[in-house]
Protein backbone atom coordinates (compact mmCIF):
# COMPACT_ATOMS: atom_id res chain seq x y z
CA UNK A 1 -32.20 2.81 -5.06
CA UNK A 2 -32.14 2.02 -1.36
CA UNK A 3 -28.81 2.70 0.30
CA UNK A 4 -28.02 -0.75 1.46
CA UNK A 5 -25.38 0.36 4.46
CA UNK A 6 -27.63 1.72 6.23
CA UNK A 7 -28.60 -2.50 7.49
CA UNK A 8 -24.81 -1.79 9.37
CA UNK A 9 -25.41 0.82 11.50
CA UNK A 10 -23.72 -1.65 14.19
CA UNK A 11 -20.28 -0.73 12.74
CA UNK A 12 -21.46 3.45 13.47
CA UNK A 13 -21.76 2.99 16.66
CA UNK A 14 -18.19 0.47 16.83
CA UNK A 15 -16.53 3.39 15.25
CA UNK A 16 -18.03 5.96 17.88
CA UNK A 17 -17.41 3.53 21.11
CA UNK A 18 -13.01 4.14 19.92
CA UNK A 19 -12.82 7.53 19.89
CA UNK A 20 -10.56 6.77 22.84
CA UNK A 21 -6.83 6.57 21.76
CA UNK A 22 -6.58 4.87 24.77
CA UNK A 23 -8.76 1.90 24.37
CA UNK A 24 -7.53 0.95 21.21
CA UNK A 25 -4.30 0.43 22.34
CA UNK A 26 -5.98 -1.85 25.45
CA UNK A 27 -7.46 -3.68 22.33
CA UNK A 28 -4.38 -4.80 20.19
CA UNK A 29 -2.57 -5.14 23.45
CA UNK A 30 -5.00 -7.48 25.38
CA UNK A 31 -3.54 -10.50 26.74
CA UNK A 32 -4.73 -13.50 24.63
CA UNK A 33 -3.76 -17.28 24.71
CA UNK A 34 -4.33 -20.18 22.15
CA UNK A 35 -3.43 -23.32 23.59
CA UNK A 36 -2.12 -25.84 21.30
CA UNK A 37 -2.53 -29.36 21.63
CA UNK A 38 -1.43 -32.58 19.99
CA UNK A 39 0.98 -35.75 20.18
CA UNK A 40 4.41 -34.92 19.83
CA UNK A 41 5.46 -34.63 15.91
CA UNK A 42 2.10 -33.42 15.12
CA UNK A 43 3.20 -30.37 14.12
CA UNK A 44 2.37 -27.93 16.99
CA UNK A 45 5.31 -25.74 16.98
CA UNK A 46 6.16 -25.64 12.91
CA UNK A 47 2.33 -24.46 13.18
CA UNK A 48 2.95 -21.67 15.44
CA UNK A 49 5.51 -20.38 13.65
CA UNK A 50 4.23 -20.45 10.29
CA UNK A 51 1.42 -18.16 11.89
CA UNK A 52 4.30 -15.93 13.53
CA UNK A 53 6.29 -15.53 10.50
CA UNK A 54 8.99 -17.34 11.24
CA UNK A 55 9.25 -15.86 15.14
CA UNK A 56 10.41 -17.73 18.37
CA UNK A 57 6.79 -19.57 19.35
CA UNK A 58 7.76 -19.58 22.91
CA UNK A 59 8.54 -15.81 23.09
CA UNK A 60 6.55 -13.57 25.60
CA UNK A 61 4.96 -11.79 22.06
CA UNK A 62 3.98 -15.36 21.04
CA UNK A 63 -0.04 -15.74 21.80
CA UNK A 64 0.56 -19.57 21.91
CA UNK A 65 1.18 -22.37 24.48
CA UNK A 66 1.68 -25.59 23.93
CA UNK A 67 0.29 -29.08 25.77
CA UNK A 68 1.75 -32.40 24.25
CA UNK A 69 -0.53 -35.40 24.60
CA UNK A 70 0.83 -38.84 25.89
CA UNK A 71 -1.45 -41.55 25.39
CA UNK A 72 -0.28 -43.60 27.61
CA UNK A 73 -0.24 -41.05 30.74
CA UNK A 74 -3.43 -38.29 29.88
CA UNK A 75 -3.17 -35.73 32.16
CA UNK A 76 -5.94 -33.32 32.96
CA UNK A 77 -4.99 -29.75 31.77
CA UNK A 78 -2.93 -27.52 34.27
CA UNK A 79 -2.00 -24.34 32.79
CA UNK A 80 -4.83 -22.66 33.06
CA UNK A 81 -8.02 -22.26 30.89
CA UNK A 82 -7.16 -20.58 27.18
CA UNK A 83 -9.11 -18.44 25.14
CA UNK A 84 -9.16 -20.92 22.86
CA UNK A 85 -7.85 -24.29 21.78
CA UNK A 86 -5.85 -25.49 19.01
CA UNK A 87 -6.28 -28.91 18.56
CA UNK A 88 -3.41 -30.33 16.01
CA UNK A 89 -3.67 -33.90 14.76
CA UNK A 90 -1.60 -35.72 11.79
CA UNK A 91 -4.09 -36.54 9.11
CA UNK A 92 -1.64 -39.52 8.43
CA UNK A 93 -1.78 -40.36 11.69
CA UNK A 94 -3.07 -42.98 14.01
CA UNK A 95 -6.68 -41.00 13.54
CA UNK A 96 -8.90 -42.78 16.12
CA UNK A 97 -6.15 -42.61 18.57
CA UNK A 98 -4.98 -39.57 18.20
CA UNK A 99 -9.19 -38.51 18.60
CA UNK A 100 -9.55 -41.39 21.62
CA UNK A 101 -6.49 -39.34 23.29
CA UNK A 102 -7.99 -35.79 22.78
CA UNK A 103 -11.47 -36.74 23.67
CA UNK A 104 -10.19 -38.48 27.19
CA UNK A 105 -8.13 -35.13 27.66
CA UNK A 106 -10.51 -32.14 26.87
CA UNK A 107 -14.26 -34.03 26.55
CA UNK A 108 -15.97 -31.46 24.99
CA UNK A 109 -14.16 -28.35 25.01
CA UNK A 110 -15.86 -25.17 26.92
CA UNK A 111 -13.71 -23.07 25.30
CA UNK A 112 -13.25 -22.06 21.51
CA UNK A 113 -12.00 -24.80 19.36
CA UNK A 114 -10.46 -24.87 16.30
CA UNK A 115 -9.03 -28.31 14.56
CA UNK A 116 -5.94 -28.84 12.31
CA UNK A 117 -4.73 -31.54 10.34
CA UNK A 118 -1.60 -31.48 9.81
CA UNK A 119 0.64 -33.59 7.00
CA UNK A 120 -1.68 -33.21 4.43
CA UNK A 121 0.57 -32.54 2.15
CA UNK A 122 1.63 -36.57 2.19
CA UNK A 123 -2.00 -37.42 1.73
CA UNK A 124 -4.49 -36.89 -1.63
CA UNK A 125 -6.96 -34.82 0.83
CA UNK A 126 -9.53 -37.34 -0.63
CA UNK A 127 -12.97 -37.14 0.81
CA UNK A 128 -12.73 -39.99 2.75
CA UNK A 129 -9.68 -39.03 4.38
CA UNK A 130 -11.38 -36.00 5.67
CA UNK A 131 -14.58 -37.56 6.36
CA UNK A 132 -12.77 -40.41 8.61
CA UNK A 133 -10.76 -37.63 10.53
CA UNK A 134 -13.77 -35.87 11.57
CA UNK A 135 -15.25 -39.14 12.46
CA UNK A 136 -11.96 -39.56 14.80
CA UNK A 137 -12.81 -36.16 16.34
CA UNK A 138 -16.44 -35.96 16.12
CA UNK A 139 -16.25 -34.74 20.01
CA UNK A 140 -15.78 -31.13 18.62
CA UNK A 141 -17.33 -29.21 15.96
CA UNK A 142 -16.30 -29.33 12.36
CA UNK A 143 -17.28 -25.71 11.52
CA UNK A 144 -13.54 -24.56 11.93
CA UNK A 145 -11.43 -27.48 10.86
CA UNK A 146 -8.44 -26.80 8.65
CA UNK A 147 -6.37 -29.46 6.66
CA UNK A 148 -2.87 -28.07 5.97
CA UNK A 149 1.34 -28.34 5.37
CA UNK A 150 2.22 -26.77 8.61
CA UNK A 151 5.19 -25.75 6.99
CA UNK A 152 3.64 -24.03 4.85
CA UNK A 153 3.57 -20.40 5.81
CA UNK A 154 1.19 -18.76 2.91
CA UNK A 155 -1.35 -22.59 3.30
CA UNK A 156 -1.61 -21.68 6.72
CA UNK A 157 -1.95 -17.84 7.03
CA UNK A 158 -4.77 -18.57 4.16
CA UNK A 159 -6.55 -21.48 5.83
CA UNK A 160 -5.80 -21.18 9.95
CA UNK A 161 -5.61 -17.46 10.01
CA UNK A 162 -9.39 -17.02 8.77
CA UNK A 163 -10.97 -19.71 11.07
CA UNK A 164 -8.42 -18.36 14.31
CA UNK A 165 -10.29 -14.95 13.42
CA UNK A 166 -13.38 -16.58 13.42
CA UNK A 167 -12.94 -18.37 16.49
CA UNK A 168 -11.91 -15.21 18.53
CA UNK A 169 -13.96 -12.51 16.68
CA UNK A 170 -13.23 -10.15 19.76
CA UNK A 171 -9.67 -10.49 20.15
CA UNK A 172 -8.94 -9.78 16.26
CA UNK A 173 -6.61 -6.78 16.73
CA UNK A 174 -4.44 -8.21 19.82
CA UNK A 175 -4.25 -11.54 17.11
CA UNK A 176 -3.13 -9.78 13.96
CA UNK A 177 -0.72 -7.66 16.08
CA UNK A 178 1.18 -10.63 17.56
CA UNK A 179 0.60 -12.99 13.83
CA UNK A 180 1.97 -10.41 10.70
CA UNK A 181 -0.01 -13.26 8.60
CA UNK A 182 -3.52 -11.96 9.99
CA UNK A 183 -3.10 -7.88 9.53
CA UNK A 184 -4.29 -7.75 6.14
CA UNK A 185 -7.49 -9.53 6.95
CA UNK A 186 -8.04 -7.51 9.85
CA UNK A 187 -6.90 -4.46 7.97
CA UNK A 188 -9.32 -4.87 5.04
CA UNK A 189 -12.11 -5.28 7.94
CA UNK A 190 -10.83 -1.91 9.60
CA UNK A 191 -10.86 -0.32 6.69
CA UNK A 192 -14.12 -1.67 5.17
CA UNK A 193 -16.16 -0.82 9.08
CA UNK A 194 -14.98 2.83 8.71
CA UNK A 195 -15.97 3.39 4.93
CA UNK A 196 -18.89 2.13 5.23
CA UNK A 197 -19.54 4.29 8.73
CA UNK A 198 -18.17 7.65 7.20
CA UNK A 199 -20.99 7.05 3.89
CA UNK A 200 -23.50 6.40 6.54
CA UNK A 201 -22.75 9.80 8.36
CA UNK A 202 -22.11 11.39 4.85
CA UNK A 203 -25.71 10.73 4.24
CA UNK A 204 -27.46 11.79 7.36
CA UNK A 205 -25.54 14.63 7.68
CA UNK A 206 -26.75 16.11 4.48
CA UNK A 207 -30.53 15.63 5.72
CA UNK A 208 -30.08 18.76 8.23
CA UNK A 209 -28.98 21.05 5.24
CA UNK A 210 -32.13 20.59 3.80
CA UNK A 211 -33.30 23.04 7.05
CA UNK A 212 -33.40 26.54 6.15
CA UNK A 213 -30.78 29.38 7.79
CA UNK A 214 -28.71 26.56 10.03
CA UNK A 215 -29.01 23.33 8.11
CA UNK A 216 -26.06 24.02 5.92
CA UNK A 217 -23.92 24.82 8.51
CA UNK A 218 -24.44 22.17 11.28
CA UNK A 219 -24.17 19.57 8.24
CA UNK A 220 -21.19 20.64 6.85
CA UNK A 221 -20.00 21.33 10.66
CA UNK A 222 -20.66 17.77 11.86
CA UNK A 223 -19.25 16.32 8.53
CA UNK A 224 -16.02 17.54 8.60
CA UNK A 225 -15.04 16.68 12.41
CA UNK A 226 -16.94 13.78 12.59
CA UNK A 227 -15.63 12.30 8.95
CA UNK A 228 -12.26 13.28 9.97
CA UNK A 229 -12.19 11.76 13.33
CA UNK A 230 -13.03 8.64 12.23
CA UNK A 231 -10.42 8.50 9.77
CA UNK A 232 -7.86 9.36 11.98
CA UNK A 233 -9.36 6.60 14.64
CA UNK A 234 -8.84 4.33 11.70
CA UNK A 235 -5.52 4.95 11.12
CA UNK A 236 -4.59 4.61 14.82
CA UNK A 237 -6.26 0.94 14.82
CA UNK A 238 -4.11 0.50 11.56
CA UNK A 239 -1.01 0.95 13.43
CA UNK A 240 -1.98 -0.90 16.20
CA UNK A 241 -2.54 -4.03 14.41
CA UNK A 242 1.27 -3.45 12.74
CA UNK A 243 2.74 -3.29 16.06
CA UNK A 244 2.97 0.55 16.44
CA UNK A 245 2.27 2.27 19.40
CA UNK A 246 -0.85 4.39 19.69
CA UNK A 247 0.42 7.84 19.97
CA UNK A 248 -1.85 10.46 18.66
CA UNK A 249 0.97 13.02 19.17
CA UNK A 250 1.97 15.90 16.80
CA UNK A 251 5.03 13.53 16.16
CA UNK A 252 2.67 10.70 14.43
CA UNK A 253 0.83 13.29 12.64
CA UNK A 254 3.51 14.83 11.64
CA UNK A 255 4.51 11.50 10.17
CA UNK A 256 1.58 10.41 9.04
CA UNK A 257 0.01 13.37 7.32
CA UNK A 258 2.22 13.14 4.42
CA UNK A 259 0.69 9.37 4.00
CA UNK A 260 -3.05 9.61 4.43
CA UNK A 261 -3.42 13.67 3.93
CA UNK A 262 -4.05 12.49 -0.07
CA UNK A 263 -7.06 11.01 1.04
CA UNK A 264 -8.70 13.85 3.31
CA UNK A 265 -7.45 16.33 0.82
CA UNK A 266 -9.23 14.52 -2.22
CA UNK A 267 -12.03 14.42 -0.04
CA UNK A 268 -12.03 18.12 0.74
CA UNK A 269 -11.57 19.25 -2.23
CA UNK A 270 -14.65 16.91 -4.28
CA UNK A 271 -17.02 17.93 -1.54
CA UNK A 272 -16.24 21.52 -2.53
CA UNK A 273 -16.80 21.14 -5.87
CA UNK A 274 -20.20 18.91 -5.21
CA UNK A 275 -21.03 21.63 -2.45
CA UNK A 276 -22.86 23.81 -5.05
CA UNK A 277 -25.87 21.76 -5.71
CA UNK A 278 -28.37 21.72 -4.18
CA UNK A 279 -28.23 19.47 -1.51
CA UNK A 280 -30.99 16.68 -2.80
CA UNK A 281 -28.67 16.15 -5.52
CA UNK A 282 -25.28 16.17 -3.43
CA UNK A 283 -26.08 13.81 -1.32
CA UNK A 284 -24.93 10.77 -3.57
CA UNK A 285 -21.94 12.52 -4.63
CA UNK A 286 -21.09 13.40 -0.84
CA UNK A 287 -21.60 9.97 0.42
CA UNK A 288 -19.45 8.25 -2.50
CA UNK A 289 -16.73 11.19 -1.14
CA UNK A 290 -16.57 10.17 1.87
CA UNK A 291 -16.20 6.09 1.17
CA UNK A 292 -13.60 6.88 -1.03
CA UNK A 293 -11.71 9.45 0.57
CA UNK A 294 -12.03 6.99 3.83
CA UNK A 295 -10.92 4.01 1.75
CA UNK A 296 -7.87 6.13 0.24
CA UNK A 297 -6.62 6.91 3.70
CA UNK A 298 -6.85 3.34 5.15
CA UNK A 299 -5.36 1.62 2.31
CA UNK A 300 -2.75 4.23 2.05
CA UNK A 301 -2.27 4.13 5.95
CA UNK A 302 -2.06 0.22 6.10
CA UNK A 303 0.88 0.02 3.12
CA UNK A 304 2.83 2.74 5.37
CA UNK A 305 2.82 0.41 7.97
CA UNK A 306 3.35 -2.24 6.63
CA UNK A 307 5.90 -1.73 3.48
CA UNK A 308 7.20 1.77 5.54
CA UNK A 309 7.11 3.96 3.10
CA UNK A 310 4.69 6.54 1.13
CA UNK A 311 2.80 4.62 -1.65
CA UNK A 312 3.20 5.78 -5.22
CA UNK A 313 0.95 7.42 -6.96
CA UNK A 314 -0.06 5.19 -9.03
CA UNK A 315 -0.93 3.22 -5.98
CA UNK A 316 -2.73 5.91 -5.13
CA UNK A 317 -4.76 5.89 -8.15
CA UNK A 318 -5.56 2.27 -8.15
CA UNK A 319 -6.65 3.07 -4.46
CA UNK A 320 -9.74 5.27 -5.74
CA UNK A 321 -10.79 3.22 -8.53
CA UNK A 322 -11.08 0.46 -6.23
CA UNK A 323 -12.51 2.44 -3.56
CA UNK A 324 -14.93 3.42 -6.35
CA UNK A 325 -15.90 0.22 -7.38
CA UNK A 326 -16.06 -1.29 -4.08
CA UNK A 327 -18.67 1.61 -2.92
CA UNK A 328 -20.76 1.05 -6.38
CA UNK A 329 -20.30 -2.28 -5.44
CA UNK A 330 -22.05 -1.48 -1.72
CA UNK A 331 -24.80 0.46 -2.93
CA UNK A 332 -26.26 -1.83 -5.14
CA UNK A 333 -26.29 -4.78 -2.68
CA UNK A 334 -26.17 -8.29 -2.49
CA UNK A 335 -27.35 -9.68 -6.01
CA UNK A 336 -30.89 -9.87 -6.30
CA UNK A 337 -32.41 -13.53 -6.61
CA UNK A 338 -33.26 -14.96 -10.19
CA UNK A 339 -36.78 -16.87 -10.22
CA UNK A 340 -37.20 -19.20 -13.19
CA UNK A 341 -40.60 -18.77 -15.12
């Protein structure tokens, strides 16, 4: 069976580019603003803090400024040009003004865009609700357009947060570090880029011990620092996204070892025991090792941060069964197409 992670080798090299310390804390700290725009009562600010958890919008850890639209005075925009815009209209609005107004304002937007519809919870969300408000806004795209209760916190972490992701792919960690509702999406991804890049190297690196007298030892050499290095890298992003600073000192180790040790020791200790066969046959075993073991210390790593303290160990458990299946899960692929006949 083909090993199917070997089509990402773009997350490898991601991986390799933040060996710097340094540079991932320029990452999750990176200035980034969302400006968000809408009449007044559309629900700009309820929005923002339903993404902030409940946080001061206007504070200087608050990624969001706000422009309220008058229709009877637009005004071009004066506060400089945003990473993106949040355009926030009431779905039981005045539709086609509230579009007319927005479309005068921005024409078509240069800049990300992302659409919310607000008060939906006083609607049915019928189709033709939806289909008339993107006909009232059909000067930007539709591909990220959310309909939510902007007072809902969980409706809009599970609906906004995605699309804001989405919309900013680059800025992910600076986003989920200043909105708690977007670290466990951008935790899973972390966590997911560096399992799959540690079974990728746990692969190749078991081709050079097929070389007689030095194989064995630049293999298991490159394994262990490299393996290691990128789950430590991973755990530093971890923390960044949870608002920690990026300190690889022997005080954060010293903290932290207790935490995600359980996953580099289980990985030590199975690739000991599979380190006997011959290496043909160990290379499976290796690279299901090292997705595991990588997966163990993420997950473990990202409930420190976020619930501060050690998981249990039945957590623990649950940890490598998933790990397990999600690997399993990897290596068979996408499902394969069914032809009729």
């Amino acid at each position: 069976m083909a090993f199917a992670g070997v089509a990402s080798m773009g997350d490898f090299w991601r991986v390799v580019r933040e060996f710097n310390p340094e540079g991932i804390e320029r990452e999750a700290t990176a200035s980034v603003n969302v400006l968000i725009a809408g009449e007044p009562g559309a629900g700009k600010r309820t929005l923002a803090s339903s993404l902030l958890r409940g946080s001061d919008p206007h504070s200087k850890h608050s990624p969001f400024e706000f422009l309220g639209i008058d229709h009877e005075q637009p005004r071009p925009l004066g506060i400089g040009t945003p990473d993106a815009l949040l355009l926030v209209a009431r779905l039981d609005g005045r539709l086609e003004e509230q579009g007319q107004g927005m479309a005068a304002l921005f024409g078509r937007p240069r800049v990300p865009t992302l659409l919310v519809f607000t008060h939906a919870d006083t609607t049915g969300r019928t189709r033709e609700e939806r289909n008339a408000a993107h006909r009232a806004f059909s000067f930007v795209s539709h591909l990220r357009t959310a309909f939510v209760d902007a007072r809902d916190p969980v409706e809009v972490a599970e609906k906004v947060g995605p699309l804001l992701l989405d919309t900013l792919p680059s800025a992910r960690a600076a986003l989920a570090r200043r909105l708690p509702p977007l670290r466990p999406v951008v935790a899973e991804q972390i966590i997911a880029e560096t399992c799959r890049v540690n079974a990728q190297f746990a692969l190749a690196a078991n081709l050079p011990a097929n070389l007689p007298f030095v194989g064995g030892i630049a293999g298991g050499v490159a394994d262990f620092f490299v393996l290691t290095k990128n789950q430590v890298m991973m755990v530093l992003r971890l923390g960044a996204i949870y608002g920690r600073d990026v300190d690889p000192s022997l005080q954060m180790a010293g903290e932290l070892a207790p935490v995600v040790g359980g996953g580099i020791l289980w990985r030590s200790v199975a690739r000991a025991a599979v380190g006997m066969l011959p290496s043909l046959l160990a290379a499976a075993p290796k690279t299901a090792i090292a997705h595991v073991g990588t997966y163990v210390a993420g997950q473990a790593a990202r409930y420190y941060f976020d619930q501060g303290r050690k998981p249990p160990k039945e957590l623990l458990r649950r940890f490598r069964a998933e790990g397990s299946r999600l690997h399993r899960e990897h290596l068979a692929g996408p499902p394969a197409l069914q032809q009729d006949g």
